[in-house]
N, C-alpha and C. Protein backbone atom coordinates (compact mmCIF):
# COMPACT_ATOMS: atom_id res chain seq x y z
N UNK A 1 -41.72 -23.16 -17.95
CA UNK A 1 -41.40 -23.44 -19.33
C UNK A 1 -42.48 -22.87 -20.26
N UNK A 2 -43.55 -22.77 -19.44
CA UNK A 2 -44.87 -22.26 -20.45
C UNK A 2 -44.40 -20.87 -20.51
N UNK A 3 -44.49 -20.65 -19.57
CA UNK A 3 -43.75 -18.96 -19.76
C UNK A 3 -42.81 -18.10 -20.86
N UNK A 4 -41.64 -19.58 -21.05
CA UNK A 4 -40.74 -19.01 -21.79
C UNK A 4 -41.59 -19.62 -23.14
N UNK A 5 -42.28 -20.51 -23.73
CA UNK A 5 -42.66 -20.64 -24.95
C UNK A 5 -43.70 -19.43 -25.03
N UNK A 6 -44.25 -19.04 -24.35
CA UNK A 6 -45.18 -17.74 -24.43
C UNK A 6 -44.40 -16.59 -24.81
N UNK A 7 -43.14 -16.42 -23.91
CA UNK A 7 -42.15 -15.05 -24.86
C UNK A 7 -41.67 -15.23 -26.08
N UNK A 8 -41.31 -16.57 -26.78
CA UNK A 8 -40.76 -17.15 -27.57
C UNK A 8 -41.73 -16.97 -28.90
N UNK A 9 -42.98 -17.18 -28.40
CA UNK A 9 -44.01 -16.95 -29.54
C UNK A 9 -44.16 -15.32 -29.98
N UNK A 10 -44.31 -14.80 -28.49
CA UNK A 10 -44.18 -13.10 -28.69
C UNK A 10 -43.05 -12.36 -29.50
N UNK A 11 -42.28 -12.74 -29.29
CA UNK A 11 -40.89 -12.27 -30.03
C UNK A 11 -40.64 -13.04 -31.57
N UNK A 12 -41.68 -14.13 -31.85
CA UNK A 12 -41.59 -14.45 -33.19
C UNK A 12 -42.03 -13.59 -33.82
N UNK A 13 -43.81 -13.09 -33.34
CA UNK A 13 -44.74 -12.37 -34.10
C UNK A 13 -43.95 -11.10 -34.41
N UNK A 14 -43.11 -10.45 -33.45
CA UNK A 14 -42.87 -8.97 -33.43
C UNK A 14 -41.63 -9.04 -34.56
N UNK A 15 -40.95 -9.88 -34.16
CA UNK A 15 -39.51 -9.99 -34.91
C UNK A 15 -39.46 -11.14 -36.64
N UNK A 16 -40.58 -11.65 -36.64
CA UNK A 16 -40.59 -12.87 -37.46
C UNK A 16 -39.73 -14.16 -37.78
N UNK A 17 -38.91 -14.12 -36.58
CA UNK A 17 -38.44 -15.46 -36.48
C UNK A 17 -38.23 -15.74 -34.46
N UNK A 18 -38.55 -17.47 -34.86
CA UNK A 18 -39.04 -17.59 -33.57
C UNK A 18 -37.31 -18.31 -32.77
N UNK A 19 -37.01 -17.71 -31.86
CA UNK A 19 -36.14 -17.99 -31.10
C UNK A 19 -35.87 -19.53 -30.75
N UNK A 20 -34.41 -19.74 -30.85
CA UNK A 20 -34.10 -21.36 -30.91
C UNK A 20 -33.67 -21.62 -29.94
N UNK A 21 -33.63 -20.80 -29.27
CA UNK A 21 -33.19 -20.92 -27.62
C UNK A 21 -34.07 -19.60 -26.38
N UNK A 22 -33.73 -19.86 -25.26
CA UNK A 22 -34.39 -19.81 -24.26
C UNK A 22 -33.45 -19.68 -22.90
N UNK A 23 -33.27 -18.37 -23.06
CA UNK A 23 -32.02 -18.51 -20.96
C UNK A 23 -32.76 -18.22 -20.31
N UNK A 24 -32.17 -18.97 -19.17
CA UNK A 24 -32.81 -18.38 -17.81
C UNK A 24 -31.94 -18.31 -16.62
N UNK A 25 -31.26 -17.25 -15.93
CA UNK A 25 -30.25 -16.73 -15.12
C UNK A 25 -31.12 -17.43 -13.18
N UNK A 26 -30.06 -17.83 -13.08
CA UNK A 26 -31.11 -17.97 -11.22
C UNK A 26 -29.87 -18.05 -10.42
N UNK A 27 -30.42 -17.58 -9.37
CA UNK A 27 -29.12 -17.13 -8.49
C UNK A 27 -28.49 -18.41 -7.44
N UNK A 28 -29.33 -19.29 -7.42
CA UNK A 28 -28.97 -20.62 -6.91
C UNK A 28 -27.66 -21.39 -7.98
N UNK A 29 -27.60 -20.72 -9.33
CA UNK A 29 -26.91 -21.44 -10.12
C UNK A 29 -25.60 -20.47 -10.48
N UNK A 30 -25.62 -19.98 -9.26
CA UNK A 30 -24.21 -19.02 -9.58
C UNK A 30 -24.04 -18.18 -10.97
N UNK A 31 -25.57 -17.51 -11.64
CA UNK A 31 -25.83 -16.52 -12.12
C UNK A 31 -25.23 -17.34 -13.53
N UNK A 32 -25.42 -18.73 -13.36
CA UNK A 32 -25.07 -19.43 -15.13
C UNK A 32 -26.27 -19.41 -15.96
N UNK A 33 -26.21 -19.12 -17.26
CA UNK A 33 -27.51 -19.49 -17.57
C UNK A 33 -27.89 -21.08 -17.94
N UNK A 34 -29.04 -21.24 -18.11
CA UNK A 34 -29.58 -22.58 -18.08
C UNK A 34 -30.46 -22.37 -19.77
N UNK A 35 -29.74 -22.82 -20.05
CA UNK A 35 -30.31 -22.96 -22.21
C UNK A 35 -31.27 -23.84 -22.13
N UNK A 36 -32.51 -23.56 -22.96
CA UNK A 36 -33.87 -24.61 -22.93
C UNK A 36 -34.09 -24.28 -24.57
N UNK A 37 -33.72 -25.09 -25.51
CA UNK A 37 -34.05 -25.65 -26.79
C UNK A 37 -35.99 -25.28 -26.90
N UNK A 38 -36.10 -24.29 -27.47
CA UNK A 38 -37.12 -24.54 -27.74
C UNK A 38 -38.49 -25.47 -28.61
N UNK A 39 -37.34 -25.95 -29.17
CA UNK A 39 -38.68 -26.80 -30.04
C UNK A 39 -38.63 -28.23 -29.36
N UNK A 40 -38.06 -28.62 -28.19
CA UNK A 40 -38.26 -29.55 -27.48
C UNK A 40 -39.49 -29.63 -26.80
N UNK A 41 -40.07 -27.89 -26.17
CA UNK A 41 -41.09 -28.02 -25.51
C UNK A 41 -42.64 -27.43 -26.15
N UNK A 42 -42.34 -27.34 -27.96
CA UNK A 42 -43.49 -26.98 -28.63
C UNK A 42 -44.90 -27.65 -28.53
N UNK A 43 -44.29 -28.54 -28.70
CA UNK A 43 -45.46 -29.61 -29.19
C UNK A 43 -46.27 -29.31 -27.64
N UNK A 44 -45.63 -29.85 -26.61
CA UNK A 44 -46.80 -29.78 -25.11
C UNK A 44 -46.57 -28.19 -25.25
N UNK A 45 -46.52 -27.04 -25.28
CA UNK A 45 -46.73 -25.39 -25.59
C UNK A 45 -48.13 -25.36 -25.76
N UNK A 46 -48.22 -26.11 -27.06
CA UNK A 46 -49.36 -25.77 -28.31
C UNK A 46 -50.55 -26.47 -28.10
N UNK A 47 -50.35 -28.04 -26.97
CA UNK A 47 -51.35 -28.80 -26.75
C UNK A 47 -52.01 -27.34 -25.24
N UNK A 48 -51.32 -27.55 -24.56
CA UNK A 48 -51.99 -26.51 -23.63
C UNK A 48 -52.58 -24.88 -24.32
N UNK A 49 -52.16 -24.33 -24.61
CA UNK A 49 -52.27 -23.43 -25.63
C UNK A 49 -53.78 -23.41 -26.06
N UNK A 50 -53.76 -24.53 -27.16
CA UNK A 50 -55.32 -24.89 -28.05
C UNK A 50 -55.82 -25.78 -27.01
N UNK A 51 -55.67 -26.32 -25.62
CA UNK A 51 -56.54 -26.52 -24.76
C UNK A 51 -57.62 -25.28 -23.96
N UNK A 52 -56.55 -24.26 -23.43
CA UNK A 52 -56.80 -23.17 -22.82
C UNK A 52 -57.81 -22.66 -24.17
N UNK A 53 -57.91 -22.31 -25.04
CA UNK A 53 -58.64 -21.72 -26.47
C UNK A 53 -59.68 -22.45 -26.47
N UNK A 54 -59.79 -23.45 -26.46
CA UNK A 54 -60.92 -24.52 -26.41
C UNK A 54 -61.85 -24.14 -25.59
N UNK A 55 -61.33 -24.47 -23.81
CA UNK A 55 -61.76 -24.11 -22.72
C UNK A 55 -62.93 -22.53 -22.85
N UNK A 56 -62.01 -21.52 -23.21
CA UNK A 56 -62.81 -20.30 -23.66
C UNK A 56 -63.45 -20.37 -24.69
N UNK A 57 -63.55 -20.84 -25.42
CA UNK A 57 -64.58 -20.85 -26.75
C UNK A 57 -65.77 -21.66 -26.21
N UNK A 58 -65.37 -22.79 -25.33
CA UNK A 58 -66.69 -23.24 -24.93
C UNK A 58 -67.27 -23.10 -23.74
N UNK A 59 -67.20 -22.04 -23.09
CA UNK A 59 -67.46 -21.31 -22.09
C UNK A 59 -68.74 -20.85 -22.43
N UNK A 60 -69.13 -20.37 -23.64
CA UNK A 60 -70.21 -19.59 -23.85
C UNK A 60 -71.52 -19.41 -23.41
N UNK A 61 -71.34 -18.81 -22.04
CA UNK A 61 -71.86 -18.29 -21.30
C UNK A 61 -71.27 -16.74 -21.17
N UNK A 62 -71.95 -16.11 -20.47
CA UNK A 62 -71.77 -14.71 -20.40
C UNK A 62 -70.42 -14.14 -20.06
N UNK A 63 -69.71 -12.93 -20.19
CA UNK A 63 -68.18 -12.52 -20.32
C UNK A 63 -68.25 -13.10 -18.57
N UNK A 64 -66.85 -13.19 -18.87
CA UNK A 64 -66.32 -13.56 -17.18
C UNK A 64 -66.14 -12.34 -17.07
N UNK A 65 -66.30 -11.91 -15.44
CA UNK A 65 -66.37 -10.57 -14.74
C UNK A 65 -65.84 -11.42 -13.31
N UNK A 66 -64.98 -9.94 -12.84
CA UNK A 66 -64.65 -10.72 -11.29
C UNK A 66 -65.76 -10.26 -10.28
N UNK A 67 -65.83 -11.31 -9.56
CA UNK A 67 -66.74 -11.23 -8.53
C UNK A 67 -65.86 -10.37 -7.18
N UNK A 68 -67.22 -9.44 -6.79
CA UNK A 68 -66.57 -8.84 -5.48
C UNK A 68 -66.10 -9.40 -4.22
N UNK A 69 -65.23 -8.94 -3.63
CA UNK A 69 -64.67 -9.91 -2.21
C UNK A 69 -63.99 -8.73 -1.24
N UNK A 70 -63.55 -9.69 -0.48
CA UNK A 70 -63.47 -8.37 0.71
C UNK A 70 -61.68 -7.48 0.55
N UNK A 71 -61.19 -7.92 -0.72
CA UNK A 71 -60.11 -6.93 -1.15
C UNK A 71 -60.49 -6.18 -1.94
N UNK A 72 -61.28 -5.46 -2.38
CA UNK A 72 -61.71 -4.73 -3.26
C UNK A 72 -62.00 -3.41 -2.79
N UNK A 73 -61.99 -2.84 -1.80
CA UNK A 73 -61.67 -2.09 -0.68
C UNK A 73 -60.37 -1.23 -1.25
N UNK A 74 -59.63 -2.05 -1.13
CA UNK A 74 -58.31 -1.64 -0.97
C UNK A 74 -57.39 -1.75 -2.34
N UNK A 75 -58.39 -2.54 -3.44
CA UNK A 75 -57.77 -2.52 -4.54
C UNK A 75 -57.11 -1.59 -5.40
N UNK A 76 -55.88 -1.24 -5.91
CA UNK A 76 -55.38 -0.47 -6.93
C UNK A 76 -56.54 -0.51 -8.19
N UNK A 77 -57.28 -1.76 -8.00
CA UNK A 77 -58.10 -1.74 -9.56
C UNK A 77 -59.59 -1.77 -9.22
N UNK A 78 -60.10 -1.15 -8.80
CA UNK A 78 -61.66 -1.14 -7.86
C UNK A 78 -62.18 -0.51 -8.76
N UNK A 79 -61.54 1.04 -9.31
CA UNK A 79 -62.52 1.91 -10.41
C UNK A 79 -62.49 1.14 -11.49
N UNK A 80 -61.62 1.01 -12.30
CA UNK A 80 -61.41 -0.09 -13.23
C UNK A 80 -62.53 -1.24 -13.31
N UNK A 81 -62.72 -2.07 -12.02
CA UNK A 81 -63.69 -2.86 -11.93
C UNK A 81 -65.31 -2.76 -11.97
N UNK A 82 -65.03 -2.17 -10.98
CA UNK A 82 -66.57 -1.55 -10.73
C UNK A 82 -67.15 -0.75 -12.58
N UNK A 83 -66.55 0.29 -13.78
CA UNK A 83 -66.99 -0.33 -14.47
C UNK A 83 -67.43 -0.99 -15.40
């Protein structure tokens, strides 16, 4: 559900109005969609949201960087990382 309030916000900014609905197709449901009202799940969206924001703002300690491990070998993103 976080997911879809995350596209929901994306497609406000780009388009300027924020979507009042929400499908989601799954093949267990015989390819029906399943409608999710979005402003039902704003309010908990926005608490996690400005939690996660919080979390990073008070981090302030040095940039997060990933630490090396034994897939990095084989990573698609190793040059990238390394620097």
């Amino acid at each position: 559900m976080l997911q879809l309030c995350i596209y929901a916000e994306l497609v406000a900014s780009v388009q300027g109005l924020k979507p009042e609905h929400s499908y989601v197709v799954t093949p267990w449901s015989y390819y029906e969609p399943q409608i999710f009202r979005m402003d039902d799940y704003a309010a908990y969206y926005r608490r996690v949201r400005d939690g996660l924001a919080r979390a990073i703002d008070e981090h302030g300690g040095p940039e997060i960087y990933p630490d090396p491990n034994t897939h990095c070998d084989i990573c698609r993103w190793q040059v990238r990382c390394d620097k």
